[in-house]
N, C-alpha and C. Protein backbone atom coordinates (compact mmCIF):
# COMPACT_ATOMS: atom_id res chain seq x y z
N UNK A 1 -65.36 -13.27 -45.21
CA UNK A 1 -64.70 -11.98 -45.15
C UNK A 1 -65.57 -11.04 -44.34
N UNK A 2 -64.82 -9.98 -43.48
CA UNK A 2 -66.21 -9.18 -42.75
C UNK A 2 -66.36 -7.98 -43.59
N UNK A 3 -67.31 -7.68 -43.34
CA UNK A 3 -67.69 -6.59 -44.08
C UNK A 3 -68.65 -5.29 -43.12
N UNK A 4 -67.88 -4.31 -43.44
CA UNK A 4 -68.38 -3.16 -42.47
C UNK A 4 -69.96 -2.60 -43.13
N UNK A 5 -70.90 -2.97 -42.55
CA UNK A 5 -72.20 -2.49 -43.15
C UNK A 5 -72.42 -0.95 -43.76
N UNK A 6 -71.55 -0.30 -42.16
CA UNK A 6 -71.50 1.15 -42.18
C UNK A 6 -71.12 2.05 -43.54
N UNK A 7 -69.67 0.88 -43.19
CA UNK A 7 -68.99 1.89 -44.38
C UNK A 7 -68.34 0.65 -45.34
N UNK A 8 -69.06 0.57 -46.60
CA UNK A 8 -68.58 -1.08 -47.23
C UNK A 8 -66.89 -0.48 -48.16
N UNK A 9 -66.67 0.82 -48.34
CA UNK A 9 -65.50 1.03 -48.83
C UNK A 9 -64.43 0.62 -47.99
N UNK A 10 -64.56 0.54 -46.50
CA UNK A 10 -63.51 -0.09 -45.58
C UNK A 10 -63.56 -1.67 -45.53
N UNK A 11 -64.70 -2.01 -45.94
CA UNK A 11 -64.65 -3.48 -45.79
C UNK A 11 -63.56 -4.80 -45.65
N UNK A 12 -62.68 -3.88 -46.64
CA UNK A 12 -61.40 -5.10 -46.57
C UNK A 12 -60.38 -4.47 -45.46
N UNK A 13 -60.80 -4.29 -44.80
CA UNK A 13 -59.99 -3.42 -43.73
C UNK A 13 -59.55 -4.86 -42.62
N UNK A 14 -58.32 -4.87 -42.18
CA UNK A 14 -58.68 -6.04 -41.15
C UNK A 14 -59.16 -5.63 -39.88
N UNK A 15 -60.69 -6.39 -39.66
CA UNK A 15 -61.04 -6.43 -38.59
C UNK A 15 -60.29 -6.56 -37.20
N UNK A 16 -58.86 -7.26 -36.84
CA UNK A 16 -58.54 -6.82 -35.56
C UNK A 16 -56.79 -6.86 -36.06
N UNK A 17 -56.79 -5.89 -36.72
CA UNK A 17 -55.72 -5.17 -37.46
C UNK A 17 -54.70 -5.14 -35.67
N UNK A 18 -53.39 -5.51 -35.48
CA UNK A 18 -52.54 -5.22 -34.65
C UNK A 18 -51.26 -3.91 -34.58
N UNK A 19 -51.13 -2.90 -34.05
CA UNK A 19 -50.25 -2.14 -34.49
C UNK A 19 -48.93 -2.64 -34.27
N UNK A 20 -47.89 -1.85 -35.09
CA UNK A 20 -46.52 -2.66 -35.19
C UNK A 20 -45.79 -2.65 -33.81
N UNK A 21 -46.24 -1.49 -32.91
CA UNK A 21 -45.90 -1.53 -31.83
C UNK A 21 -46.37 -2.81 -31.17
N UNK A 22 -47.28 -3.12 -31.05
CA UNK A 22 -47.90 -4.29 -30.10
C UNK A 22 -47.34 -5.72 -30.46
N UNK A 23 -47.21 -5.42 -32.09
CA UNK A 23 -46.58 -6.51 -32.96
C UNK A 23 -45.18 -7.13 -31.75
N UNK A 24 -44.37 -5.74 -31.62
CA UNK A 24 -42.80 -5.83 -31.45
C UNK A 24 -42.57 -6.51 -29.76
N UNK A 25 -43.84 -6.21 -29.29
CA UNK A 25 -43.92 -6.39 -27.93
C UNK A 25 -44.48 -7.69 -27.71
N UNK A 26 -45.09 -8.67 -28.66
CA UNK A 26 -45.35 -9.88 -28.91
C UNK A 26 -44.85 -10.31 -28.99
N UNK A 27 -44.04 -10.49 -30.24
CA UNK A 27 -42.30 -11.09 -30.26
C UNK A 27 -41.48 -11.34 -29.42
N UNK A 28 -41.04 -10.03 -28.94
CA UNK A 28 -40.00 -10.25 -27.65
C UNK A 28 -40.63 -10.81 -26.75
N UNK A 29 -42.16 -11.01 -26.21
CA UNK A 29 -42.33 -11.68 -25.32
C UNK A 29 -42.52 -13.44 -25.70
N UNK A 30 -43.00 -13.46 -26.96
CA UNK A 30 -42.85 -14.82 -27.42
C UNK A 30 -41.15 -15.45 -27.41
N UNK A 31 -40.57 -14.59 -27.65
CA UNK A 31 -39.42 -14.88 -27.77
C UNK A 31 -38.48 -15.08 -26.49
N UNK A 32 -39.08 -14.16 -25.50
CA UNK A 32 -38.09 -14.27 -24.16
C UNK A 32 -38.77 -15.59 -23.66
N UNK A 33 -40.01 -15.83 -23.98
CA UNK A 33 -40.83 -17.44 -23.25
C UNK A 33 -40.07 -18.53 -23.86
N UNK A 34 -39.55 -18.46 -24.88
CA UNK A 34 -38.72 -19.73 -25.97
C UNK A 34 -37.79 -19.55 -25.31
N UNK A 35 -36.90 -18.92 -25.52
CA UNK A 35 -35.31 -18.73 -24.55
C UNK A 35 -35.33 -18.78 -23.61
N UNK A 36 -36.03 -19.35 -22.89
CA UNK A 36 -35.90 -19.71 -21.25
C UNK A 36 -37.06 -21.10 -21.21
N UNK A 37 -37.33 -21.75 -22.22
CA UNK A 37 -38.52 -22.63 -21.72
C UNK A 37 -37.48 -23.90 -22.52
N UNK A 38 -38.13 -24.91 -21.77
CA UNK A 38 -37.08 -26.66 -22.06
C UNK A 38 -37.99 -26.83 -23.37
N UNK A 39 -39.30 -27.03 -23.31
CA UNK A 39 -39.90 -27.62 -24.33
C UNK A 39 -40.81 -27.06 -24.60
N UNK A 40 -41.46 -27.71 -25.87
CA UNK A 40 -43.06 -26.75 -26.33
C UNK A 40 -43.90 -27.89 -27.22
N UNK A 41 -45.26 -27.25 -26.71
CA UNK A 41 -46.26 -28.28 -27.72
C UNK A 41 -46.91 -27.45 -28.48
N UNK A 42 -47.23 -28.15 -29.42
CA UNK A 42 -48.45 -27.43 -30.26
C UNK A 42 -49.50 -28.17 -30.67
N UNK A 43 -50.56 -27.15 -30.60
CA UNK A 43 -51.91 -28.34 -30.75
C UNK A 43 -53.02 -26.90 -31.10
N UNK A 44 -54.15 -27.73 -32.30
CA UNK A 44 -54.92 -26.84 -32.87
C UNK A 44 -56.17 -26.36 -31.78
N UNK A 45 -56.41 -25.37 -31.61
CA UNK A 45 -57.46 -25.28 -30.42
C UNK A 45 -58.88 -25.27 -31.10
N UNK A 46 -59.07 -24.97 -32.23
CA UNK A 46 -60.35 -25.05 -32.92
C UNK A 46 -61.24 -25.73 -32.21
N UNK A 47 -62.70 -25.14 -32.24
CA UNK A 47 -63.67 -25.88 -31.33
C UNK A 47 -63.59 -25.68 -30.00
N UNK A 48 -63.24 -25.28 -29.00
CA UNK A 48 -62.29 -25.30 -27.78
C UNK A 48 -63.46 -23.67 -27.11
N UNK A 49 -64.28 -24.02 -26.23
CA UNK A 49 -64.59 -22.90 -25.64
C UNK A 49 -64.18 -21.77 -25.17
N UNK A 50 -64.54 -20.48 -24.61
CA UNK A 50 -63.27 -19.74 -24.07
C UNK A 50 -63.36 -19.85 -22.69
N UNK A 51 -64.32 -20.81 -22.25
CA UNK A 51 -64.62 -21.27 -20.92
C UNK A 51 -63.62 -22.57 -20.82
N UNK A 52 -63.53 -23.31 -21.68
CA UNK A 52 -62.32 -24.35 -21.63
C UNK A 52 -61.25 -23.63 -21.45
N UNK A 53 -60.69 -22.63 -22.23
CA UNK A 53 -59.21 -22.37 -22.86
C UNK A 53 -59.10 -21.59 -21.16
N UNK A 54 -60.08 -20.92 -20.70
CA UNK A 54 -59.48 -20.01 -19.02
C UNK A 54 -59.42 -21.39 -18.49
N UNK A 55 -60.06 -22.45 -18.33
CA UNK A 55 -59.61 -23.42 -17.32
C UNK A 55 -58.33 -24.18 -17.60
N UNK A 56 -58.05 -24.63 -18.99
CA UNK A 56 -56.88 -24.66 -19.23
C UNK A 56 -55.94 -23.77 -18.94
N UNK A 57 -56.00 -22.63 -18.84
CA UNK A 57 -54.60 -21.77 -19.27
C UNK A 57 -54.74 -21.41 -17.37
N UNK A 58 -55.76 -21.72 -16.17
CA UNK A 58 -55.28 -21.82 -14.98
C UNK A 58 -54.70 -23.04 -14.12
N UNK A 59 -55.13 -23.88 -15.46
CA UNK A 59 -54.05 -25.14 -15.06
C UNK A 59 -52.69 -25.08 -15.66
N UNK A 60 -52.39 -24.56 -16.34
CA UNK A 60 -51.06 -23.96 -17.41
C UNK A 60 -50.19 -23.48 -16.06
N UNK A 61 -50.98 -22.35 -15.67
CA UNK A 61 -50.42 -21.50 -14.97
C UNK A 61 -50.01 -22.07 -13.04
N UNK A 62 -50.92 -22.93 -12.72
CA UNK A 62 -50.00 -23.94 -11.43
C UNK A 62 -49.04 -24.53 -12.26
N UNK A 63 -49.16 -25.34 -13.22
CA UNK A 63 -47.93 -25.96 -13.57
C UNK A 63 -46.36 -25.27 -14.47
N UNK A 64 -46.73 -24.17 -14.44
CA UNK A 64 -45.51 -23.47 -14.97
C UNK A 64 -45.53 -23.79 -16.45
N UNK A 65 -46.54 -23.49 -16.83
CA UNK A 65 -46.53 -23.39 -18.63
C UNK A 65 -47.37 -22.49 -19.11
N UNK A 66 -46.32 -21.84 -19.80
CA UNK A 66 -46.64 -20.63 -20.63
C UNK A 66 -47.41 -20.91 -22.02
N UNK A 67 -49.02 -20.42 -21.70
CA UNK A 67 -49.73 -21.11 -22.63
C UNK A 67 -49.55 -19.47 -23.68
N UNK A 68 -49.58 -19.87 -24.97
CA UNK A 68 -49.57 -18.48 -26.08
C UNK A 68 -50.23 -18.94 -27.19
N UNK A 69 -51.28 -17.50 -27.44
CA UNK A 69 -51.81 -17.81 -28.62
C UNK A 69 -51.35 -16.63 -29.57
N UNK A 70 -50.86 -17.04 -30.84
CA UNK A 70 -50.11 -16.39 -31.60
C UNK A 70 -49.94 -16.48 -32.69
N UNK A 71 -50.09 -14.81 -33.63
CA UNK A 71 -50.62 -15.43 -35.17
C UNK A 71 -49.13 -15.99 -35.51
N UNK A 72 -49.59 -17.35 -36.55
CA UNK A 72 -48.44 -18.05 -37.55
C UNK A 72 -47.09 -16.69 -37.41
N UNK A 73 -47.17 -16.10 -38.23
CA UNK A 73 -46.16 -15.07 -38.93
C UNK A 73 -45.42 -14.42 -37.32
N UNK A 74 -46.19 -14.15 -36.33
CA UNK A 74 -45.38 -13.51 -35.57
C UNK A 74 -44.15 -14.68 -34.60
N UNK A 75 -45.27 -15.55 -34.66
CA UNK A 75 -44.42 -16.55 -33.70
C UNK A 75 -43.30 -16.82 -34.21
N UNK A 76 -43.17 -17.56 -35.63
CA UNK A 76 -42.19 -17.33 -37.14
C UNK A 76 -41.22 -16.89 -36.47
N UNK A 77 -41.48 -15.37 -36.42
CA UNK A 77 -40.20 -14.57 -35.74
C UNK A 77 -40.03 -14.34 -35.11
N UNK A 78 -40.71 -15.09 -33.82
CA UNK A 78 -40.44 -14.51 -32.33
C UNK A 78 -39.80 -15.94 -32.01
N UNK A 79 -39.70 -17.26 -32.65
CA UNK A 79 -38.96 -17.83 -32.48
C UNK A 79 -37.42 -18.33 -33.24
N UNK A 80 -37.22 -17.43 -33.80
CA UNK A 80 -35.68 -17.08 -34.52
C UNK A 80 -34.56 -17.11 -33.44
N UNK A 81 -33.84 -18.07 -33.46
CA UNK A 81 -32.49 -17.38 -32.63
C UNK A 81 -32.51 -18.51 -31.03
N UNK A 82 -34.13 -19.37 -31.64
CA UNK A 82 -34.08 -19.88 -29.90
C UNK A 82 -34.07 -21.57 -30.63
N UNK A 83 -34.26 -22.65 -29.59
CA UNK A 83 -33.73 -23.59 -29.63
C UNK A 83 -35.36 -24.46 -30.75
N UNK A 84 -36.20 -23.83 -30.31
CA UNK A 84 -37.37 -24.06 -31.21
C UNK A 84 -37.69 -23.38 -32.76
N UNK A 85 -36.65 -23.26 -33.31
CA UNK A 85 -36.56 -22.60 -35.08
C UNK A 85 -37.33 -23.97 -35.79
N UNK A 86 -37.12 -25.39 -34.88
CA UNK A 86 -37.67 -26.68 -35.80
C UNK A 86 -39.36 -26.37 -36.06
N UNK A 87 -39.67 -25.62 -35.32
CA UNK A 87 -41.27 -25.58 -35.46
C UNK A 87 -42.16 -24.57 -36.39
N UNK A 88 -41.38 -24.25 -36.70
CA UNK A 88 -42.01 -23.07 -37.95
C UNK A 88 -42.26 -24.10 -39.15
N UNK A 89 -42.09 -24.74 -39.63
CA UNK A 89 -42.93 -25.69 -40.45
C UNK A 89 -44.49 -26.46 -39.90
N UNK A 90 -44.60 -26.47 -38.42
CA UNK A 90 -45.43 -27.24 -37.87
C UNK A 90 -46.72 -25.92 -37.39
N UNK A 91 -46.27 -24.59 -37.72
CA UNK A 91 -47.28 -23.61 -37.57
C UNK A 91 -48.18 -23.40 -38.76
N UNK A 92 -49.35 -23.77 -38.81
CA UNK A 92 -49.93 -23.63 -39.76
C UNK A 92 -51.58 -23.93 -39.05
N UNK A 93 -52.37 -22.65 -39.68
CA UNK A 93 -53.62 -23.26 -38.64
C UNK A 93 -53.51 -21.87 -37.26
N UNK A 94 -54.52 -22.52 -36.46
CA UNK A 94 -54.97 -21.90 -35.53
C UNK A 94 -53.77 -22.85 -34.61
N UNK A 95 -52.73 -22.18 -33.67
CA UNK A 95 -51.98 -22.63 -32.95
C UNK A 95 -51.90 -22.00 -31.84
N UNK A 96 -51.66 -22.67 -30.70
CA UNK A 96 -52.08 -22.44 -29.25
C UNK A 96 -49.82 -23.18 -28.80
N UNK A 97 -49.34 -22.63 -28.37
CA UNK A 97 -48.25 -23.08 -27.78
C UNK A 97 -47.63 -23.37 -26.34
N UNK A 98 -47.38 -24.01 -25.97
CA UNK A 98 -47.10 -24.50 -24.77
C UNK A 98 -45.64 -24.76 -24.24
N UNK A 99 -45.41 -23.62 -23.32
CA UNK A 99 -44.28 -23.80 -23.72
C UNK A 99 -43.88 -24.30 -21.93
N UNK A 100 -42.66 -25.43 -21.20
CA UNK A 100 -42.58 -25.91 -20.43
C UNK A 100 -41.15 -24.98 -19.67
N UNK A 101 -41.57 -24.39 -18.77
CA UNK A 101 -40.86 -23.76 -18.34
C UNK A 101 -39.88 -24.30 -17.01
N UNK A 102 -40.22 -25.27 -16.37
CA UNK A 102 -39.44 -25.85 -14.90
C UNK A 102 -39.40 -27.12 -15.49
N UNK A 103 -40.44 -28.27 -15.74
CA UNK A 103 -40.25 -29.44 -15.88
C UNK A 103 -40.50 -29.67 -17.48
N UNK A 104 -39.55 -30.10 -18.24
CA UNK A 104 -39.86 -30.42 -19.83
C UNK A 104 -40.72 -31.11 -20.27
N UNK A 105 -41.53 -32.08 -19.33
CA UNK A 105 -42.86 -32.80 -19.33
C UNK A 105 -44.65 -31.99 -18.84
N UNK A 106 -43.97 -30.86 -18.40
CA UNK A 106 -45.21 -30.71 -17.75
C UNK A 106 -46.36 -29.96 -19.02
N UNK A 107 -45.71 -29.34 -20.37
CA UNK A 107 -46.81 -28.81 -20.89
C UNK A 107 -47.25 -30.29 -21.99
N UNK A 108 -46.79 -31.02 -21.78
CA UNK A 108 -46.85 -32.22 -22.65
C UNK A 108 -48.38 -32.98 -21.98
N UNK A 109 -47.87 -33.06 -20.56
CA UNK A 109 -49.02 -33.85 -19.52
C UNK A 109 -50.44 -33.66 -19.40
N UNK A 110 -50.18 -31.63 -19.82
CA UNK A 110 -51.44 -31.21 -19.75
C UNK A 110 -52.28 -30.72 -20.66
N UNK A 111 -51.67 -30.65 -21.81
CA UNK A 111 -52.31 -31.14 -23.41
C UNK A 111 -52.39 -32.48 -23.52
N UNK A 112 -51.81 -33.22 -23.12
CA UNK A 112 -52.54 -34.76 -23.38
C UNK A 112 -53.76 -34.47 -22.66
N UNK A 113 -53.68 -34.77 -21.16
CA UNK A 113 -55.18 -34.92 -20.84
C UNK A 113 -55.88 -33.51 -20.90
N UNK A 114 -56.27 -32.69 -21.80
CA UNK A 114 -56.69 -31.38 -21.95
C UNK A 114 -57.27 -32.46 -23.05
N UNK A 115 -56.49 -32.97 -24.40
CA UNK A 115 -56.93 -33.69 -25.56
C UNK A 115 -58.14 -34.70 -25.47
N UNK A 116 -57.76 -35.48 -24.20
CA UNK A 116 -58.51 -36.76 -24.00
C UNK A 116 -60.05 -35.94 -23.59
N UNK A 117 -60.13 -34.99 -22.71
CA UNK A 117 -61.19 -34.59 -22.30
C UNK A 117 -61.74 -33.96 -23.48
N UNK A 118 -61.15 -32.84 -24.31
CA UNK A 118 -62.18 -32.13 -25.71
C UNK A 118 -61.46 -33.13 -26.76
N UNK A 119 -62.18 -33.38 -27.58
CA UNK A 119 -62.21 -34.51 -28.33
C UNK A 119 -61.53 -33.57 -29.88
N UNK A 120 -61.99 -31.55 -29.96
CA UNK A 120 -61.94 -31.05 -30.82
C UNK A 120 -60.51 -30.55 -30.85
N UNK A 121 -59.97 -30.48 -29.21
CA UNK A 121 -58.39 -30.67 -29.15
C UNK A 121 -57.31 -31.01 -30.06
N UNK A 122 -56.71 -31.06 -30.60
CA UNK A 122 -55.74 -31.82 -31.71
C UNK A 122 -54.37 -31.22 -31.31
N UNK A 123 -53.27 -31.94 -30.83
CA UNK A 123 -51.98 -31.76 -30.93
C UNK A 123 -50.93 -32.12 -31.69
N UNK A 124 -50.75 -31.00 -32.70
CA UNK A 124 -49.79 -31.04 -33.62
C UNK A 124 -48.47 -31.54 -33.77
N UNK A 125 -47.60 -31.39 -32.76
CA UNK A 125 -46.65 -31.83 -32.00
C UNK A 125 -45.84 -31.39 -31.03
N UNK A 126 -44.39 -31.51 -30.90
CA UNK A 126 -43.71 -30.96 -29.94
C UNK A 126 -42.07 -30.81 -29.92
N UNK A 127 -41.67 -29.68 -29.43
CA UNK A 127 -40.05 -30.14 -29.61
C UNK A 127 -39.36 -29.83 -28.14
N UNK A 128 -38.31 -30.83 -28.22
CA UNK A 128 -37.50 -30.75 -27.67
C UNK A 128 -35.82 -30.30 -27.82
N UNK A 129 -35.02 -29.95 -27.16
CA UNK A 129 -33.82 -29.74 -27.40
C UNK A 129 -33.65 -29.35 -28.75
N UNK A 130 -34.45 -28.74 -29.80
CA UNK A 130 -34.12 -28.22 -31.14
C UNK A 130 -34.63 -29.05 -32.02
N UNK A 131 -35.50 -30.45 -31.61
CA UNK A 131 -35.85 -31.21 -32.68
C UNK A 131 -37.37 -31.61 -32.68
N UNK A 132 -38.05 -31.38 -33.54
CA UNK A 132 -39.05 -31.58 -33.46
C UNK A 132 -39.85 -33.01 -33.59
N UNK A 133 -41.10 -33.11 -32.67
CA UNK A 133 -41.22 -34.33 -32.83
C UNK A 133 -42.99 -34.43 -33.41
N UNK A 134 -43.32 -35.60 -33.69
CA UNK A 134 -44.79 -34.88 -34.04
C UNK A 134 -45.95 -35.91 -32.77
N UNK A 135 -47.07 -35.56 -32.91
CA UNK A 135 -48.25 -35.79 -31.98
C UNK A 135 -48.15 -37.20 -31.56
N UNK A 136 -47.35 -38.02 -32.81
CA UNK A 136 -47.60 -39.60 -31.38
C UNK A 136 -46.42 -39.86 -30.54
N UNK A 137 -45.30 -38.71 -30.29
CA UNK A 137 -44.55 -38.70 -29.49
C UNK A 137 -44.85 -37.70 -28.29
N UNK A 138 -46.22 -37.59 -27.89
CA UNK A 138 -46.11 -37.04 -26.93
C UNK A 138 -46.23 -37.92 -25.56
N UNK A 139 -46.20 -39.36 -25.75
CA UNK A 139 -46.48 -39.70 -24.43
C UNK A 139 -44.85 -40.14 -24.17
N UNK A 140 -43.94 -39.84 -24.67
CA UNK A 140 -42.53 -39.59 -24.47
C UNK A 140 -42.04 -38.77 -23.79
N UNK A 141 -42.55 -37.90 -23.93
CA UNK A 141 -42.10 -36.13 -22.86
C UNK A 141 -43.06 -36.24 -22.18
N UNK A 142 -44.51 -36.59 -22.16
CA UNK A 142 -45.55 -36.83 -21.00
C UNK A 142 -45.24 -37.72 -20.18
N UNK A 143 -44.21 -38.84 -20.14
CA UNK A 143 -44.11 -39.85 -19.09
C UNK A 143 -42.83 -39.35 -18.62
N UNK A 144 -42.08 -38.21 -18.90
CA UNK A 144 -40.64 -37.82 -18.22
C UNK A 144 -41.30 -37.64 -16.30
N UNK A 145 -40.49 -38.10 -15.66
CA UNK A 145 -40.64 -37.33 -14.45
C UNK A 145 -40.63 -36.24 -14.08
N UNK A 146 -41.48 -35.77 -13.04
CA UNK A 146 -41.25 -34.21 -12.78
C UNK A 146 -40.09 -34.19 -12.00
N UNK A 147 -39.61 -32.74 -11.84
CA UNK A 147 -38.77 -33.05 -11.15
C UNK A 147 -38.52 -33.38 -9.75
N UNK A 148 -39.60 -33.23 -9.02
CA UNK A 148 -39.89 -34.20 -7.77
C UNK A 148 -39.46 -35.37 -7.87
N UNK A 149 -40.28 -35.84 -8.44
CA UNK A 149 -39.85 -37.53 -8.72
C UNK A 149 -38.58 -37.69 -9.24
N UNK A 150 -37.79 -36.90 -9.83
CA UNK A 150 -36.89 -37.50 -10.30
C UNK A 150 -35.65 -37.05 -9.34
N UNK A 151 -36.13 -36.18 -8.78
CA UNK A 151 -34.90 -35.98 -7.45
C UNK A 151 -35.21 -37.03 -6.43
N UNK A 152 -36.42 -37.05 -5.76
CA UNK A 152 -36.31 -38.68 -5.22
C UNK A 152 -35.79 -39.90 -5.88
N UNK A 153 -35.69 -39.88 -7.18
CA UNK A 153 -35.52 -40.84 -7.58
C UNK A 153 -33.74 -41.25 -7.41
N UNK A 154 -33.26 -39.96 -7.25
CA UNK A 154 -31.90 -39.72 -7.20
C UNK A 154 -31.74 -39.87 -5.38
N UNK A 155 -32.45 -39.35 -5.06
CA UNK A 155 -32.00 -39.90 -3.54
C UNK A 155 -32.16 -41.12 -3.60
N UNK A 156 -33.09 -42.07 -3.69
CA UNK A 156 -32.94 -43.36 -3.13
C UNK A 156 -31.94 -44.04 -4.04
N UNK A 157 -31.09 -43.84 -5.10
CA UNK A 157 -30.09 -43.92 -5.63
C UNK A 157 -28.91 -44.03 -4.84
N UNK A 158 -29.27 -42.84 -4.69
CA UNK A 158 -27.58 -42.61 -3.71
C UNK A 158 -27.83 -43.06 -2.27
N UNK A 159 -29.25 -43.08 -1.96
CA UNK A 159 -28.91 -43.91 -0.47
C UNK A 159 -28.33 -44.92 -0.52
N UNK A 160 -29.05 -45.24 -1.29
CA UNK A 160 -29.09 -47.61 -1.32
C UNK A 160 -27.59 -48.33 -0.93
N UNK A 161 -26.49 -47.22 -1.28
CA UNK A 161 -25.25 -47.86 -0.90
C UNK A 161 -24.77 -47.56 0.46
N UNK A 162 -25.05 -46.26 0.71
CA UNK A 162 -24.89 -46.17 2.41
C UNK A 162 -26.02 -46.90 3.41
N UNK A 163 -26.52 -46.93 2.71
CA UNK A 163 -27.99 -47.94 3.25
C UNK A 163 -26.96 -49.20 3.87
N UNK A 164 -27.14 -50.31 2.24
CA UNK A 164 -26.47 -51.15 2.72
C UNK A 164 -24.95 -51.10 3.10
N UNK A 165 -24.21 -50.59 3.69
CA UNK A 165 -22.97 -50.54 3.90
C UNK A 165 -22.79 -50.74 5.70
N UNK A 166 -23.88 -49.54 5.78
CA UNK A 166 -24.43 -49.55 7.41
C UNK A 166 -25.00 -50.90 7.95
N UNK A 167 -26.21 -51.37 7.10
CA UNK A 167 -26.48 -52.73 7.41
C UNK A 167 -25.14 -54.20 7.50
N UNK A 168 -24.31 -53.82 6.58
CA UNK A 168 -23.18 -54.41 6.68
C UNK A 168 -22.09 -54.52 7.92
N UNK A 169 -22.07 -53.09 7.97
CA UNK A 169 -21.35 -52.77 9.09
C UNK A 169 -22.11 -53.32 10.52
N UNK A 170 -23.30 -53.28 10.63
CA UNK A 170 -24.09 -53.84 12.06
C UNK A 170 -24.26 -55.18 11.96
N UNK A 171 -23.67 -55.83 10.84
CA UNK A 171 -23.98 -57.49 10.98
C UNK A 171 -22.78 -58.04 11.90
N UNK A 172 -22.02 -56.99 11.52
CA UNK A 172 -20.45 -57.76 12.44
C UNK A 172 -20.50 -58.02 13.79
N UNK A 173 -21.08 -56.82 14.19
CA UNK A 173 -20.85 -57.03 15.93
C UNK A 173 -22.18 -57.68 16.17
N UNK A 174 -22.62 -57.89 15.27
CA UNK A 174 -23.94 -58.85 15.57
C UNK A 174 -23.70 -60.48 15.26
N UNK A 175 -22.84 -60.44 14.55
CA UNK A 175 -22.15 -61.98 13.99
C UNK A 175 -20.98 -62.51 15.11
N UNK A 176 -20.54 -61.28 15.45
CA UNK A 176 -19.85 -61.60 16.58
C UNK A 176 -20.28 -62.24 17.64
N UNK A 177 -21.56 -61.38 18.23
CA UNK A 177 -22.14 -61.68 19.73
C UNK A 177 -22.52 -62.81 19.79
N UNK A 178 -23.45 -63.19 18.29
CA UNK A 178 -23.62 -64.74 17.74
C UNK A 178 -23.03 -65.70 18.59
N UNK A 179 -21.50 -65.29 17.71
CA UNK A 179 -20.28 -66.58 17.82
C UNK A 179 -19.92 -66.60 19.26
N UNK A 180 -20.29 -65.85 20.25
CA UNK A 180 -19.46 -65.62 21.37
C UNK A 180 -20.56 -66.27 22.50
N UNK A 181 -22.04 -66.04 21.97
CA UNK A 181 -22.77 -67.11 22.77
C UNK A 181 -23.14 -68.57 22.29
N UNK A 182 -22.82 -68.76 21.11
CA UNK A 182 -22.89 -69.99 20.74
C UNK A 182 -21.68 -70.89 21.36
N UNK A 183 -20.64 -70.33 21.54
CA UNK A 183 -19.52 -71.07 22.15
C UNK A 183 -19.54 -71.43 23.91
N UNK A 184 -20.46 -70.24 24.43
CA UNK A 184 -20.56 -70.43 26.10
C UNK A 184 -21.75 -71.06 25.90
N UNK A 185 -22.70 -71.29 25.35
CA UNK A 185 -23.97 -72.19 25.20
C UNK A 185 -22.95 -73.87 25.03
N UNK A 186 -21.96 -74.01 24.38
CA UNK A 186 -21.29 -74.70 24.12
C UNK A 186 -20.75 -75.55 25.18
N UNK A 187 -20.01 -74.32 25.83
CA UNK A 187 -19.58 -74.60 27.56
C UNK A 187 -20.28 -75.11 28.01
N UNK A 188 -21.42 -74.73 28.26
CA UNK A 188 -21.90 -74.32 29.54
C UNK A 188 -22.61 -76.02 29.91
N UNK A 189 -23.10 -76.20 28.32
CA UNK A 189 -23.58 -78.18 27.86
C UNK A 189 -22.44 -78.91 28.15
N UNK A 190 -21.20 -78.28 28.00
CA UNK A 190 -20.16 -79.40 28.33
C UNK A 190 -19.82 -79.91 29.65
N UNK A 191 -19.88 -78.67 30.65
CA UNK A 191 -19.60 -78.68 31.87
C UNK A 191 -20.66 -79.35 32.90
């Protein structure tokens, strides 16, 4: 418990007491990041430098994930109303959230290997589409494609049939020319 030396009658005072204003402005911003984000992780940051957590949270930030640290109770209610209500049982503890804003894999990718490197890392779990999943399903949403890859993946999809159709189409007059010198090669031995 801290205790104010100065003045020990304030002692139970909370040390970084938040006003309700700042409270309200937490929320809605926790809350506008949920209503617009595909997915979210959670994982305990305990142990975790604040020299780690800036290099993390500037890798967060190339990959389009909204990293938040946020007491239990506010998040509670800053996620009411959004597709992540499954995770308020899974807040408990020191929680760090991740929330995936363009690709539904990408805050998954970078709490895994964030985990593998600090060992004091721990990821609680994660949800998707409204359902929550817990920590040994993260290499499920970590192996989704980004969406790079998965739009290439869709082009060479849809080539492959005009691909081969074209190749089809150039065998003819090529099967033709074939048949048309194999027959004067034919002649030409006969005569």
């Amino acid at each position: 418990m801290w205790v104010c030396r100065e003045c020990p009658a304030k002692s139970r005072r909370n040390p970084v007491a938040i006003r309700l204003e700042d409270k309200k402005a937490i929320v809605a911003e926790v809350n506008e990041t949920a209503g617009g984000a595909l997915s979210v992780v959670l994982a305990d940051y305990r142990g975790i430098t604040s020299g780690d957590m800036t290099a993390l949270r500037a890798k967060a930030r190339a990959e389009s994930v909204h990293l938040k640290v946020v007491r239990n109770n506010l998040a509670k209610i800053a996620i009411r109303g959004t597709e992540f209500e499954c995770i308020d049982a899974a807040l408990v503890g020191p929680t760090i959230l991740a929330f995936s804003m363009e690709d539904p894999g990408a805050a998954a990718r970078l709490l895994k290997d964030f985990a593998k490197e600090k060992e004091a890392f721990e990821i609680k779990g994660l949800a998707v589409g409204g359902e929550l999943m817990g920590a040994d399903q993260i290499d499920r949403l970590a192996k989704l494609p980004t969406r790079h890859e998965a739009l290439t993946m869709l082009a060479a999809v849809t080539q492959a049939p005009i691909t081969k159709l074209a190749r089809t189409l150039n065998e003819v007059p090529t099967k033709v020319t074939r048949a048309v010198a194999a027959v004067r090669d034919q002649k030409q031995e006969a005569a």
